[in-house]
PDB file of N, CA and C in Angstrom:
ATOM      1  N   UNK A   1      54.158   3.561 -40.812  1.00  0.00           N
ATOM      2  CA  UNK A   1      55.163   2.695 -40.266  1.00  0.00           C
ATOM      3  C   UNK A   1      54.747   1.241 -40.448  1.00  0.00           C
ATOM      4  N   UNK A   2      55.326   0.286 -40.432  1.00  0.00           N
ATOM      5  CA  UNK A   2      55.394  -0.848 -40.798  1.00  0.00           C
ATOM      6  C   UNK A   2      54.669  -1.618 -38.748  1.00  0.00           C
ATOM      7  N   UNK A   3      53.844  -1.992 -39.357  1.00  0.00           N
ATOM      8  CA  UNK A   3      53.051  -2.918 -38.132  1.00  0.00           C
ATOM      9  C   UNK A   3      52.727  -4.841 -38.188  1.00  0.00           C
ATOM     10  N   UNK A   4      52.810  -5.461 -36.926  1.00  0.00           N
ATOM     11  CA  UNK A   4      52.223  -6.411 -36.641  1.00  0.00           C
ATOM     12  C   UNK A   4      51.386  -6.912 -36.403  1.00  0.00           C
ATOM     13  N   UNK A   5      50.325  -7.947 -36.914  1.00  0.00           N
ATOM     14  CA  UNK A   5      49.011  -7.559 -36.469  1.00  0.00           C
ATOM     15  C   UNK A   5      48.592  -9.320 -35.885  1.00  0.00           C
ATOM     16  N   UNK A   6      48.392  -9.744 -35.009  1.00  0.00           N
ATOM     17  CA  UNK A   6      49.026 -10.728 -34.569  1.00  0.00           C
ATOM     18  C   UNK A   6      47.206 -11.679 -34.532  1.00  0.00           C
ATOM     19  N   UNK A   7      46.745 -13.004 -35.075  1.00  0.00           N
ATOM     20  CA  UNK A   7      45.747 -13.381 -34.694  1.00  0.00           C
ATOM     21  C   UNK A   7      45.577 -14.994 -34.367  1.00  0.00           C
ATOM     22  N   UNK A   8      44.768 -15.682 -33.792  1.00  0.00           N
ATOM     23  CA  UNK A   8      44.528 -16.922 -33.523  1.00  0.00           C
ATOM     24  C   UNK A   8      44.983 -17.245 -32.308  1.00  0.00           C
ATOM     25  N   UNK A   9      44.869 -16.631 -30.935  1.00  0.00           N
ATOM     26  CA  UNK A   9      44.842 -16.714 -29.834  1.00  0.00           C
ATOM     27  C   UNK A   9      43.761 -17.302 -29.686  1.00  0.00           C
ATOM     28  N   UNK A  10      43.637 -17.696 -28.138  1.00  0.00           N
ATOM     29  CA  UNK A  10      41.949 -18.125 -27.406  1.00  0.00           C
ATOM     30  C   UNK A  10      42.368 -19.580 -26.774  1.00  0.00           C
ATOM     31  N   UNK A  11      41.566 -20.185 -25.747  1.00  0.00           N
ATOM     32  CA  UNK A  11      41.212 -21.068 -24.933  1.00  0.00           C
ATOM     33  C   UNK A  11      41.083 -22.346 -25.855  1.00  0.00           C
ATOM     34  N   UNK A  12      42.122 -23.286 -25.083  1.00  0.00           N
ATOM     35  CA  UNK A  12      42.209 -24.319 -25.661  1.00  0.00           C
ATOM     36  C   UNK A  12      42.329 -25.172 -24.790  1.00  0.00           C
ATOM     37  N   UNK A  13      41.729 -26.199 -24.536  1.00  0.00           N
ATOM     38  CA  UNK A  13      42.123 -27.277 -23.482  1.00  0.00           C
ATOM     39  C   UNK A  13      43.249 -28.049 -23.287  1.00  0.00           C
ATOM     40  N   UNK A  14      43.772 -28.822 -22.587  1.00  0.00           N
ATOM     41  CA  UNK A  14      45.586 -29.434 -22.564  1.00  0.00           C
ATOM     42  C   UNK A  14      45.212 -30.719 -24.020  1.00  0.00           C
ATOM     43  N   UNK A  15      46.051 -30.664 -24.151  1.00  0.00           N
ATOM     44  CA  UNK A  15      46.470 -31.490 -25.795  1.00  0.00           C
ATOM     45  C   UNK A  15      45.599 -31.037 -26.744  1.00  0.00           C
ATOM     46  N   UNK A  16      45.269 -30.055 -27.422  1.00  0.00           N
ATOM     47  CA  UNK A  16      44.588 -28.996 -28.074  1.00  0.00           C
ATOM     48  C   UNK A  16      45.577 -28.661 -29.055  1.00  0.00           C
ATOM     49  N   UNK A  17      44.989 -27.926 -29.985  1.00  0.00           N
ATOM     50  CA  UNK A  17      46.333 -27.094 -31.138  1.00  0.00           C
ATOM     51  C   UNK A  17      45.291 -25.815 -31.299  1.00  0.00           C
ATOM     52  N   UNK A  18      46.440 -24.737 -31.220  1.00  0.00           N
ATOM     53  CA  UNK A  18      45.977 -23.385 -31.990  1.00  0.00           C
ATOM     54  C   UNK A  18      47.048 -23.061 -32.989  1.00  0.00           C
ATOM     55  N   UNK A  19      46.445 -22.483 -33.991  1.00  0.00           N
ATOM     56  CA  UNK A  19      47.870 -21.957 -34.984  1.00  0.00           C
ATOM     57  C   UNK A  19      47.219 -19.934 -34.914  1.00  0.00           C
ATOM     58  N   UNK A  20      48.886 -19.655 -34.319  1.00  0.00           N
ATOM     59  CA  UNK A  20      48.763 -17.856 -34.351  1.00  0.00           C
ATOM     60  C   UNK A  20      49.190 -18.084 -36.020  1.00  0.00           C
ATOM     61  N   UNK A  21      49.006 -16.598 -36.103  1.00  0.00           N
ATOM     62  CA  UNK A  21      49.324 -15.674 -37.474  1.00  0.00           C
ATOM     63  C   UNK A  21      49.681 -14.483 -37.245  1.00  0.00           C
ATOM     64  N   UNK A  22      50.645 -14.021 -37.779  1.00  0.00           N
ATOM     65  CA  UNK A  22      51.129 -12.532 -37.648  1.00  0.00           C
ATOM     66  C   UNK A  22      51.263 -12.216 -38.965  1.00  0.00           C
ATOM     67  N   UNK A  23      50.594 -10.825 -39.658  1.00  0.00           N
ATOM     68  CA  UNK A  23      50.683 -10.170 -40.925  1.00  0.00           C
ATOM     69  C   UNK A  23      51.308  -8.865 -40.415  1.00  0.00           C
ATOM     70  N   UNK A  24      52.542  -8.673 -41.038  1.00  0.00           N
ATOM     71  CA  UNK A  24      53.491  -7.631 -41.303  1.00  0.00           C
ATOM     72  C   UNK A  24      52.557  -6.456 -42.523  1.00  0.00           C
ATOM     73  N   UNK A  25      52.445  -5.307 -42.490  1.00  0.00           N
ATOM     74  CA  UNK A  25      51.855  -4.115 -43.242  1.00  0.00           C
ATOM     75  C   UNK A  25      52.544  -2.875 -43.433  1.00  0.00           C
ATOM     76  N   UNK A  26      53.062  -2.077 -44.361  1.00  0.00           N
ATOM     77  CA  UNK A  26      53.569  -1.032 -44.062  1.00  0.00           C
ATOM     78  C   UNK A  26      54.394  -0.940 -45.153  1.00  0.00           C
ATOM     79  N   UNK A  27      54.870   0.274 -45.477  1.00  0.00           N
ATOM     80  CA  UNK A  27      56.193   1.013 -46.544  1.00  0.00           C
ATOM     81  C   UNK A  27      57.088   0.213 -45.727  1.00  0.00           C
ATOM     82  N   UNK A  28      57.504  -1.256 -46.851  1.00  0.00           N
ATOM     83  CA  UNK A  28      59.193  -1.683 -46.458  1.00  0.00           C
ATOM     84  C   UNK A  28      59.649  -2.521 -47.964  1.00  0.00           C
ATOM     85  N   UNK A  29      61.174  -2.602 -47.197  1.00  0.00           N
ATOM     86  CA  UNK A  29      61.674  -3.003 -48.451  1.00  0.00           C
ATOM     87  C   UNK A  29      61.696  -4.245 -48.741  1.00  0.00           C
ATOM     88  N   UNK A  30      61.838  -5.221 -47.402  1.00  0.00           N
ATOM     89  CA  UNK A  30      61.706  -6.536 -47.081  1.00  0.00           C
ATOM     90  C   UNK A  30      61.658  -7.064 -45.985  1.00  0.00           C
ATOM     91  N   UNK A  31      61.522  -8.129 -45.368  1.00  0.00           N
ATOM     92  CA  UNK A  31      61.726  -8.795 -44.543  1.00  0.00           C
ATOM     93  C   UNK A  31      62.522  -9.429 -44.064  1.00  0.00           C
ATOM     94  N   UNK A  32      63.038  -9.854 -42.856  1.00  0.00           N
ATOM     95  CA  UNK A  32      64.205 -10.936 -42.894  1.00  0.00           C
ATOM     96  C   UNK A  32      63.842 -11.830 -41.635  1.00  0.00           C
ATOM     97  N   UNK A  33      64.289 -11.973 -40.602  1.00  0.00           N
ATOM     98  CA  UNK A  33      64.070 -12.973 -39.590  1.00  0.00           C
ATOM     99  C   UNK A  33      62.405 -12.815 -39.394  1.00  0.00           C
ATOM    100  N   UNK A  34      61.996 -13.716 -38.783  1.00  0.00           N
ATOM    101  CA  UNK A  34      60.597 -13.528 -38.287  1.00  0.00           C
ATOM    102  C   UNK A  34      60.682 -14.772 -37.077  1.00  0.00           C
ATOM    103  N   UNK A  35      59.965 -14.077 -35.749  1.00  0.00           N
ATOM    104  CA  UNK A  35      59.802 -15.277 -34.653  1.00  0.00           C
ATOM    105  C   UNK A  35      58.724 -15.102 -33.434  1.00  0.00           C
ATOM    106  N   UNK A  36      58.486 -16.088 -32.755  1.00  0.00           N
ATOM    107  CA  UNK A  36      57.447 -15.954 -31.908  1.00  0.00           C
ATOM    108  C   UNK A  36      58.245 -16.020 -30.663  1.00  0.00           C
ATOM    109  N   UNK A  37      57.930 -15.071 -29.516  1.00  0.00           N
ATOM    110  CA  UNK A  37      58.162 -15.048 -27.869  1.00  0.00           C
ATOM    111  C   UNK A  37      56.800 -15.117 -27.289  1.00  0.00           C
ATOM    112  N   UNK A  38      56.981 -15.277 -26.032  1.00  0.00           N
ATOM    113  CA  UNK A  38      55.900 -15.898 -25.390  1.00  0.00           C
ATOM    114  C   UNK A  38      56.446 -15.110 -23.897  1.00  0.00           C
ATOM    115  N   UNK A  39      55.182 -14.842 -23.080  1.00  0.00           N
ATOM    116  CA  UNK A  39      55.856 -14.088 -21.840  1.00  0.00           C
ATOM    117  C   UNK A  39      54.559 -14.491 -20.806  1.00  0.00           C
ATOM    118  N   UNK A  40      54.766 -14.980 -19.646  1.00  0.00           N
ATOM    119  CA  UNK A  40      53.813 -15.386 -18.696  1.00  0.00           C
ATOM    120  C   UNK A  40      53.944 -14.487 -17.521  1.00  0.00           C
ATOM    121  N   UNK A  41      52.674 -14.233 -16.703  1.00  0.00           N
ATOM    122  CA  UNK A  41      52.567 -13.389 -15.881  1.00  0.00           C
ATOM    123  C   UNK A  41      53.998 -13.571 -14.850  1.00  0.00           C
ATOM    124  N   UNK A  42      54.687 -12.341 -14.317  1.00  0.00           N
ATOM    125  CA  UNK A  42      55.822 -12.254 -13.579  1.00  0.00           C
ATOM    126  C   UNK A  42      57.047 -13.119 -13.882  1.00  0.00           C
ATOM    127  N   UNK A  43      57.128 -13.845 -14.714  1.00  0.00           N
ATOM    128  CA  UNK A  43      58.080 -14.188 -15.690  1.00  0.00           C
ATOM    129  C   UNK A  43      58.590 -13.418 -16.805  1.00  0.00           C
ATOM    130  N   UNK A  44      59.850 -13.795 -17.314  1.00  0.00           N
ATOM    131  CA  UNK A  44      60.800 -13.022 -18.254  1.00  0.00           C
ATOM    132  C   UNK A  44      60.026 -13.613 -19.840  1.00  0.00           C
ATOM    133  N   UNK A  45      60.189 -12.600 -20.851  1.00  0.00           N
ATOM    134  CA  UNK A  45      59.982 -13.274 -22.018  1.00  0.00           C
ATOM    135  C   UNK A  45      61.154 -13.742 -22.724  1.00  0.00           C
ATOM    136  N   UNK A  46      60.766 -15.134 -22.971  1.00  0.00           N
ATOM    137  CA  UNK A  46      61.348 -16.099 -23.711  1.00  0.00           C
ATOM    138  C   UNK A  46      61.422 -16.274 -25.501  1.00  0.00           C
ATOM    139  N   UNK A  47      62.311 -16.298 -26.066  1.00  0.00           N
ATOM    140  CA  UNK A  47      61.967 -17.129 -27.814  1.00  0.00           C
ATOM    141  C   UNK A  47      61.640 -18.592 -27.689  1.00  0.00           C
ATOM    142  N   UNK A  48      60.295 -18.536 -28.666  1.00  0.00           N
ATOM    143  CA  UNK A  48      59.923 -19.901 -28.555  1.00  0.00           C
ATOM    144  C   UNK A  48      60.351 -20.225 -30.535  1.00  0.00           C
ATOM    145  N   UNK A  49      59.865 -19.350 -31.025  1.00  0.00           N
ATOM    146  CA  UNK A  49      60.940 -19.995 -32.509  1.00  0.00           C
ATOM    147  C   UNK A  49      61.225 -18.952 -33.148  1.00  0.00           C
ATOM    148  N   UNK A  50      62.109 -19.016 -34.356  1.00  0.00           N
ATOM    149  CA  UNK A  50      62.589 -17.898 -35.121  1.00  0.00           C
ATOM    150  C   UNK A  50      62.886 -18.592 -36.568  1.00  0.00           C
ATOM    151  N   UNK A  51      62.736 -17.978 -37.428  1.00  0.00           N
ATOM    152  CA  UNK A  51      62.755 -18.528 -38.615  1.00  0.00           C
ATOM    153  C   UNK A  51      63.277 -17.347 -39.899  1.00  0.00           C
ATOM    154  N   UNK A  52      64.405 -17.428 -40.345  1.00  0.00           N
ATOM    155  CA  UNK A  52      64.624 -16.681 -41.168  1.00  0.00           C
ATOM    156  C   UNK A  52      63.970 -16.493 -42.919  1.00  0.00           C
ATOM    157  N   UNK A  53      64.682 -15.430 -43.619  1.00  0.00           N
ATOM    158  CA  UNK A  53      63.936 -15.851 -44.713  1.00  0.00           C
ATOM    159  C   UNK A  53      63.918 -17.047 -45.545  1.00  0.00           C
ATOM    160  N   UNK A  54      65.337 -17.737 -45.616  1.00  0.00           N
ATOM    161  CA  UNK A  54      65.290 -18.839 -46.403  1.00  0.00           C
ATOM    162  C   UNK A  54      64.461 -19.975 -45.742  1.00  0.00           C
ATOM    163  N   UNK A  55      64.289 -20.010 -44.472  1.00  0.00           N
ATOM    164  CA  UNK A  55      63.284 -20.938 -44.116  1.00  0.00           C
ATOM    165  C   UNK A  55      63.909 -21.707 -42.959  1.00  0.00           C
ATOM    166  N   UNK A  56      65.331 -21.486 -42.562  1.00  0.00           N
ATOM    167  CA  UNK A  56      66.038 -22.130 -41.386  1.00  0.00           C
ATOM    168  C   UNK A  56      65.338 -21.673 -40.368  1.00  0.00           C
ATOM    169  N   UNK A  57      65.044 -22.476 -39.216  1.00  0.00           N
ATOM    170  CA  UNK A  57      64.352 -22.594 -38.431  1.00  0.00           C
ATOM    171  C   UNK A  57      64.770 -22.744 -37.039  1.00  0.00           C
ATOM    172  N   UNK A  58      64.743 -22.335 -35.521  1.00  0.00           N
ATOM    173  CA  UNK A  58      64.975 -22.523 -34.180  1.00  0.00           C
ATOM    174  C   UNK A  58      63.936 -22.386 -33.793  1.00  0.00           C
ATOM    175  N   UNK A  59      63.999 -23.198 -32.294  1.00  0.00           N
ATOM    176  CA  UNK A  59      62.917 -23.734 -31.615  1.00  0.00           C
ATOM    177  C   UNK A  59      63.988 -23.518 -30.029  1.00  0.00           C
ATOM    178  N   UNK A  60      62.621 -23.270 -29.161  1.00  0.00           N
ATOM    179  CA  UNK A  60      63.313 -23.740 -27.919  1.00  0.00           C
ATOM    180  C   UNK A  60      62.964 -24.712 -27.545  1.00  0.00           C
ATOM    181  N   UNK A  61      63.843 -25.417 -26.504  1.00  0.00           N
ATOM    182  CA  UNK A  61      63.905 -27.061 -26.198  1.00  0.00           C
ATOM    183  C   UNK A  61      62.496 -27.279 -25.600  1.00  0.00           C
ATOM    184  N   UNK A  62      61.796 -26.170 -24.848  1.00  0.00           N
ATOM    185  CA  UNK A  62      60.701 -27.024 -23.886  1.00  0.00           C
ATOM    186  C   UNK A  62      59.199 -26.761 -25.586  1.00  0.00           C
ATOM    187  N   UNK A  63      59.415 -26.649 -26.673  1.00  0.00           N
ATOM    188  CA  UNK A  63      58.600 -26.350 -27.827  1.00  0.00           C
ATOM    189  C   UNK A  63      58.898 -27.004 -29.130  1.00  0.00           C
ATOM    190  N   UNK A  64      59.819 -28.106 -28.877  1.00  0.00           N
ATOM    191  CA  UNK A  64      60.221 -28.610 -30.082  1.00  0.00           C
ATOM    192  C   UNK A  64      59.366 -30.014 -29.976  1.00  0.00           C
ATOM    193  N   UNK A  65      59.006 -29.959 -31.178  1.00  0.00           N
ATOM    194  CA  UNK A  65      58.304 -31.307 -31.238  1.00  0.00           C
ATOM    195  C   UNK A  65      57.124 -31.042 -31.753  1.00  0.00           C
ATOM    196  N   UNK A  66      56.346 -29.917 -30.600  1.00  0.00           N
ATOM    197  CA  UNK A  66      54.982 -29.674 -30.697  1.00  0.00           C
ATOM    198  C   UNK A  66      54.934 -28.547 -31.728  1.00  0.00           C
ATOM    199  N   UNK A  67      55.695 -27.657 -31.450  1.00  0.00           N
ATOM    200  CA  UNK A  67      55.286 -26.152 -32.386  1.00  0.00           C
ATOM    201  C   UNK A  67      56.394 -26.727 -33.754  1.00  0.00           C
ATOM    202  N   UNK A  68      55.261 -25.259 -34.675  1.00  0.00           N
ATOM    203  CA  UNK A  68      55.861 -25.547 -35.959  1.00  0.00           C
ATOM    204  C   UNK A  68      55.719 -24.124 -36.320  1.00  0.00           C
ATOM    205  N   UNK A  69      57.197 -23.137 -36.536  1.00  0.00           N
ATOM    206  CA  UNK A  69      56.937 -22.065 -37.363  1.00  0.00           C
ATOM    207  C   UNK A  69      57.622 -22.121 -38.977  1.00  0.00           C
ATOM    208  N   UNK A  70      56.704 -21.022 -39.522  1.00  0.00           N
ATOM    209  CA  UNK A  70      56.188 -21.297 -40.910  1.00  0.00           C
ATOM    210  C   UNK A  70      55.805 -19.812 -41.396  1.00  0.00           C
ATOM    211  N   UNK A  71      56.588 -19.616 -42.775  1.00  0.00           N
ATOM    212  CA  UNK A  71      55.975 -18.258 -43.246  1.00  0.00           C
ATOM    213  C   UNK A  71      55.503 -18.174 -44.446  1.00  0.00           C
ATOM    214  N   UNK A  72      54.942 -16.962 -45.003  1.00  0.00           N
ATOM    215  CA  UNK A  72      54.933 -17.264 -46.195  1.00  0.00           C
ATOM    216  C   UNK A  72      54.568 -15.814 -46.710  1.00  0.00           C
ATOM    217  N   UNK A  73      56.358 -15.732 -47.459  1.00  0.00           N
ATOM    218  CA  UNK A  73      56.647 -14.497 -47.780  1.00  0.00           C
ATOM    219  C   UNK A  73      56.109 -13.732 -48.453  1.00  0.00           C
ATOM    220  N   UNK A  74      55.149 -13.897 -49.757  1.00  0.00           N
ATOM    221  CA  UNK A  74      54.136 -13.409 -50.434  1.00  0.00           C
ATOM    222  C   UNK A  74      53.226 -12.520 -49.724  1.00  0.00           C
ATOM    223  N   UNK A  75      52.879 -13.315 -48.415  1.00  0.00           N
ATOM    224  CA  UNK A  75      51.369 -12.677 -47.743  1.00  0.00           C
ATOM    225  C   UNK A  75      52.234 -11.491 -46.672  1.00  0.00           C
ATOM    226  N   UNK A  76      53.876 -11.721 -46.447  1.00  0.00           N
ATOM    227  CA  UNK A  76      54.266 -11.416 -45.437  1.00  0.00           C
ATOM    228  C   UNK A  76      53.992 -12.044 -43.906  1.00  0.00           C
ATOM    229  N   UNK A  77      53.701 -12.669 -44.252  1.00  0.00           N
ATOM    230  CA  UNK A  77      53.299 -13.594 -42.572  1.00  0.00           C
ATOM    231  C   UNK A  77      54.015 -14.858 -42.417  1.00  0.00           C
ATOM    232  N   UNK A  78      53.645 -14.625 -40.712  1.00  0.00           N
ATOM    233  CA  UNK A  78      54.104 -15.820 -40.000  1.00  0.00           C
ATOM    234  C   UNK A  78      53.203 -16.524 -39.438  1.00  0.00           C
ATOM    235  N   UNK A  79      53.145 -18.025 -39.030  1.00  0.00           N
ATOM    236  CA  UNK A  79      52.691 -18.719 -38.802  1.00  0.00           C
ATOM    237  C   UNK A  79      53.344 -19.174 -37.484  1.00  0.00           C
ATOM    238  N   UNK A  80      52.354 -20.001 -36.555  1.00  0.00           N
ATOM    239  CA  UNK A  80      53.031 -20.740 -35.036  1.00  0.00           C
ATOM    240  C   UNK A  80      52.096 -21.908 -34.966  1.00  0.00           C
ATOM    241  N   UNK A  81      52.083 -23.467 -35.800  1.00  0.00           N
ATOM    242  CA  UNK A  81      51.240 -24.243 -35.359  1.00  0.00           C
ATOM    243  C   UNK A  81      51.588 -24.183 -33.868  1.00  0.00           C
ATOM    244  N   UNK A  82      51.147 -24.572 -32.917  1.00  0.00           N
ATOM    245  CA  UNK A  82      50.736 -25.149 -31.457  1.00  0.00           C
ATOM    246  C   UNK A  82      50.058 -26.258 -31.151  1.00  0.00           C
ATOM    247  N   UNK A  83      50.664 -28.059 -31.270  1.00  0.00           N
ATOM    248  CA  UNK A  83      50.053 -28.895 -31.380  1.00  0.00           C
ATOM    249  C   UNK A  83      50.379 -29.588 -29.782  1.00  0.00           C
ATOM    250  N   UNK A  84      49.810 -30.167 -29.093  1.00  0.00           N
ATOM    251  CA  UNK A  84      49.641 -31.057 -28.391  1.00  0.00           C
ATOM    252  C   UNK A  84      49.981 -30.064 -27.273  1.00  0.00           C
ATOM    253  N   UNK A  85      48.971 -28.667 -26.710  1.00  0.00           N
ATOM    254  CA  UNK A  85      49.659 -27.522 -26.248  1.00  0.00           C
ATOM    255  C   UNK A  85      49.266 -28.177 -24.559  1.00  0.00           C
ATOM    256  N   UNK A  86      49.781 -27.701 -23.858  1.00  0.00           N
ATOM    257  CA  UNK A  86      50.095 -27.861 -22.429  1.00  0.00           C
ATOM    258  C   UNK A  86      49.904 -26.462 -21.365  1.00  0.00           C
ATOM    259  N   UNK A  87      49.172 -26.822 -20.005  1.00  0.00           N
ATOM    260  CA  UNK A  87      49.416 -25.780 -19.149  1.00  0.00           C
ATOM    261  C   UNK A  87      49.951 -24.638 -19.070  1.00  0.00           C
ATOM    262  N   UNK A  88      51.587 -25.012 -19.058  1.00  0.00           N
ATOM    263  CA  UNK A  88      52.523 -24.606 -18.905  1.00  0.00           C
ATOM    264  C   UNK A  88      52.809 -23.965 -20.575  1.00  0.00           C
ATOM    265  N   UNK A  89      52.287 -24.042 -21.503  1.00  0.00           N
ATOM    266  CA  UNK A  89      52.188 -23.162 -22.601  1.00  0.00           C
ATOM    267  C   UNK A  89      51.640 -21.743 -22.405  1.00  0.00           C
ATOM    268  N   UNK A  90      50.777 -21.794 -21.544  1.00  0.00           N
ATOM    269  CA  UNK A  90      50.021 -20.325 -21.557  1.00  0.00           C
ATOM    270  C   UNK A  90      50.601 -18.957 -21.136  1.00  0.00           C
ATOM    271  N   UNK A  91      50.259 -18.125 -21.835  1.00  0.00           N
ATOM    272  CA  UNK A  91      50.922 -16.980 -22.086  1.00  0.00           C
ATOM    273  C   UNK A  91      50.732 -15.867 -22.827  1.00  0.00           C
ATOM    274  N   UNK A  92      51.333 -15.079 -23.241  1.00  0.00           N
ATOM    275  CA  UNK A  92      50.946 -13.913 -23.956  1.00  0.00           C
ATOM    276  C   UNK A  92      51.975 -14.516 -25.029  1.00  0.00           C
ATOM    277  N   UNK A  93      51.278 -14.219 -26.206  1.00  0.00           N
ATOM    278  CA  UNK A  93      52.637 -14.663 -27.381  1.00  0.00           C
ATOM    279  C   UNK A  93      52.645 -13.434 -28.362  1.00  0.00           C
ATOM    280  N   UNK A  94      54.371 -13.392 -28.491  1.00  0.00           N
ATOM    281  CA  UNK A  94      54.606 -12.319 -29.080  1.00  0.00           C
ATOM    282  C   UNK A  94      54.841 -12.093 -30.589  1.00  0.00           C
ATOM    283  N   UNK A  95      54.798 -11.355 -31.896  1.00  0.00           N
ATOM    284  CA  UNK A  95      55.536 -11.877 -32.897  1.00  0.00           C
ATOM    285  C   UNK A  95      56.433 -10.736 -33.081  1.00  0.00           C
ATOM    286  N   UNK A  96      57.369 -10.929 -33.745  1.00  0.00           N
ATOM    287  CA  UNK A  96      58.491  -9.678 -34.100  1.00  0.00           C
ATOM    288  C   UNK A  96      59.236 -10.213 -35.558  1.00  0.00           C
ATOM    289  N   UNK A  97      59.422  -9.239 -36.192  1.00  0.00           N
ATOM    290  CA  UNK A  97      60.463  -9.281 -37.700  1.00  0.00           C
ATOM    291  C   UNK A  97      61.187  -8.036 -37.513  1.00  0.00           C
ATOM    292  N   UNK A  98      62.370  -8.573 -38.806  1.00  0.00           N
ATOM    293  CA  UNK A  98      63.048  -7.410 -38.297  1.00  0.00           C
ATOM    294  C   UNK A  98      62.808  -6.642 -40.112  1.00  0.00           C
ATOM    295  N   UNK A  99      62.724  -5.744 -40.065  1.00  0.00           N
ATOM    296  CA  UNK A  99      62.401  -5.540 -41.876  1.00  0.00           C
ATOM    297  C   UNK A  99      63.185  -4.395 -41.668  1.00  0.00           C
ATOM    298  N   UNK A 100      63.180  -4.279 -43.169  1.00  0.00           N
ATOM    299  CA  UNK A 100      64.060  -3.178 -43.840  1.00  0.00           C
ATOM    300  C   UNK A 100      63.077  -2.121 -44.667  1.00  0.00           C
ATOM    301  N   UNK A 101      63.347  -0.996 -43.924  1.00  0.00           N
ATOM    302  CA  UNK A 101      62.594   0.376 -44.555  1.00  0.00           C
ATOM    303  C   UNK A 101      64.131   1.140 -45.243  1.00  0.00           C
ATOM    304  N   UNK A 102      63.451   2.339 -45.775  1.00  0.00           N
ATOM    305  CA  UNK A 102      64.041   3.699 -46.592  1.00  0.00           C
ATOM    306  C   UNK A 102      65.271   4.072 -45.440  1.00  0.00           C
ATOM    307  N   UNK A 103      65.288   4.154 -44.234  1.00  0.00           N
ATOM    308  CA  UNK A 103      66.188   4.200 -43.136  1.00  0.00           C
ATOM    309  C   UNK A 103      67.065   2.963 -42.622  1.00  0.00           C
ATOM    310  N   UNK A 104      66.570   2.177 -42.885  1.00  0.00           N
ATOM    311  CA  UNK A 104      67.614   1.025 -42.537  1.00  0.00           C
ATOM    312  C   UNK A 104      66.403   0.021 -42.378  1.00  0.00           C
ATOM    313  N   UNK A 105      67.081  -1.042 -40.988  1.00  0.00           N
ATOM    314  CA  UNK A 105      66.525  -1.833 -40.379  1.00  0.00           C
ATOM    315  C   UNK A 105      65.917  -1.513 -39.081  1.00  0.00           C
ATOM    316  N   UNK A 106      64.682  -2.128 -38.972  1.00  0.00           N
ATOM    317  CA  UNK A 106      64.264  -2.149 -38.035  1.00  0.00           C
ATOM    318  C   UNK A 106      64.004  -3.304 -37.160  1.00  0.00           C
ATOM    319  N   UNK A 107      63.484  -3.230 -36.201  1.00  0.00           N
ATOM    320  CA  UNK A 107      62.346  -4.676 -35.377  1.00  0.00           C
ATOM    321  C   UNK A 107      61.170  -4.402 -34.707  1.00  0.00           C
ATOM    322  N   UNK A 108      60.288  -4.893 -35.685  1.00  0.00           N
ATOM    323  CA  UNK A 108      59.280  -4.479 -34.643  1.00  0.00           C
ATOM    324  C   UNK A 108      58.054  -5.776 -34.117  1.00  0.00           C
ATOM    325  N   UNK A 109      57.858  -5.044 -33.378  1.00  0.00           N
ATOM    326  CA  UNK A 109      56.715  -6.166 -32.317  1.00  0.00           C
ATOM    327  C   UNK A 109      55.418  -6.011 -32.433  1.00  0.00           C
ATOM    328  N   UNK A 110      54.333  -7.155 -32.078  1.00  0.00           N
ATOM    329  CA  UNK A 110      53.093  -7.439 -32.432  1.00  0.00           C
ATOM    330  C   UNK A 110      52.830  -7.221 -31.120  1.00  0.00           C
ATOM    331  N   UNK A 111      51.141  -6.600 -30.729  1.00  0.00           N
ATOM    332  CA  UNK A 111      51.286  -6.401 -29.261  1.00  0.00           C
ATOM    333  C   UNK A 111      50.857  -7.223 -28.580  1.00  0.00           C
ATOM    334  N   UNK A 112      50.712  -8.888 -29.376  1.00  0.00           N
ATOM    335  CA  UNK A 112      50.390 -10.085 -28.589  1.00  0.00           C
ATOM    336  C   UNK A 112      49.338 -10.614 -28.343  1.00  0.00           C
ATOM    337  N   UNK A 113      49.504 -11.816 -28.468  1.00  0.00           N
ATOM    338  CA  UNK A 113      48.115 -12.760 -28.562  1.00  0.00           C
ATOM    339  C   UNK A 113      47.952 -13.875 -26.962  1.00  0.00           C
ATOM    340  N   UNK A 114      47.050 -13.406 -26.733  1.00  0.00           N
ATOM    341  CA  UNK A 114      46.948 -14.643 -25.259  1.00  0.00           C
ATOM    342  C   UNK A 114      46.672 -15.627 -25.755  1.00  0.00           C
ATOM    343  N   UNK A 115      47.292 -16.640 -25.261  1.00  0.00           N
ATOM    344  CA  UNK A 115      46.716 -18.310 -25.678  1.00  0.00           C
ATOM    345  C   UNK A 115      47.371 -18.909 -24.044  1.00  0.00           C
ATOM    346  N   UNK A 116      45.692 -19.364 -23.470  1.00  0.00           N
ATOM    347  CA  UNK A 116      45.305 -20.332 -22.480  1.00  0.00           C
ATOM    348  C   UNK A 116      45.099 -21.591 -22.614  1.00  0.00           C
ATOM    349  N   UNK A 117      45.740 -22.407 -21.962  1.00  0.00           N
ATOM    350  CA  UNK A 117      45.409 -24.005 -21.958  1.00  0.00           C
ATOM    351  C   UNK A 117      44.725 -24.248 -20.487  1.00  0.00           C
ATOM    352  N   UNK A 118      44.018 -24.854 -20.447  1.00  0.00           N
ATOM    353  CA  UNK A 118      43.272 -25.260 -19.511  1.00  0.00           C
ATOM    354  C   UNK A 118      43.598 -27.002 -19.246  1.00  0.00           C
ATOM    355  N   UNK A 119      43.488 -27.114 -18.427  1.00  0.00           N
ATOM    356  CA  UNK A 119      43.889 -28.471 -17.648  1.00  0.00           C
ATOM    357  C   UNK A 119      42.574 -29.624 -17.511  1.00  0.00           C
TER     358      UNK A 119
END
């Protein structure tokens, strides 16, 4: 089956940058959307960006500015710079694509990267 394998989490202090990576693996036919969610303890998970294949791009309002997603279809991966990251950034971050196997489409999820900011 086609998997997420999600890396570049870890402890970063407030105005810090981490950049995640997510590598897609598996029998498929292609790829199409790719995006990062983010989910904090007893809170709902949120989209923080999404980026299709041609390269159009969404952001949510409290992540624009600072984050930058980025892929690069060759390797199958996604990218999440995280520049000037904040408190209130920390979280579990998620990645998901939606790809196309022998059965159709699917979506599947990365099982998430913690990234802490410290104050």
């Amino acid at each position: 089956q086609v998997q997420l394998v999600e890396s570049g989490g870890g402890l970063v202090q407030a105005g810090g940058s981490l950049r995640l990576s997510c590598a897609a693996s598996g029998r498929m036919f292609s790829i199409n959307d790719m995006g990062w969610s983010r989910q904090a303890p007893g809170k709902q998970r949120e989209l923080v960006a999404r980026i299709i294949k041609g390269g159009t791009t969404n952001y949510a309002d409290s992540v624009k500015g600072r984050f930058t997603i980025s892929r690069d279809n060759a390797k199958n991966t996604v990218y999440l710079q995280m520049n000037s990251l904040k408190p209130e950034d920390t979280a579990v971050y998620y990645c998901n694509a939606d790809v196309y196997v022998l059965t159709g489409k699917q979506e599947v999820w990365g099982r998430g990267a913690r990234v802490t900011v410290s104050s």
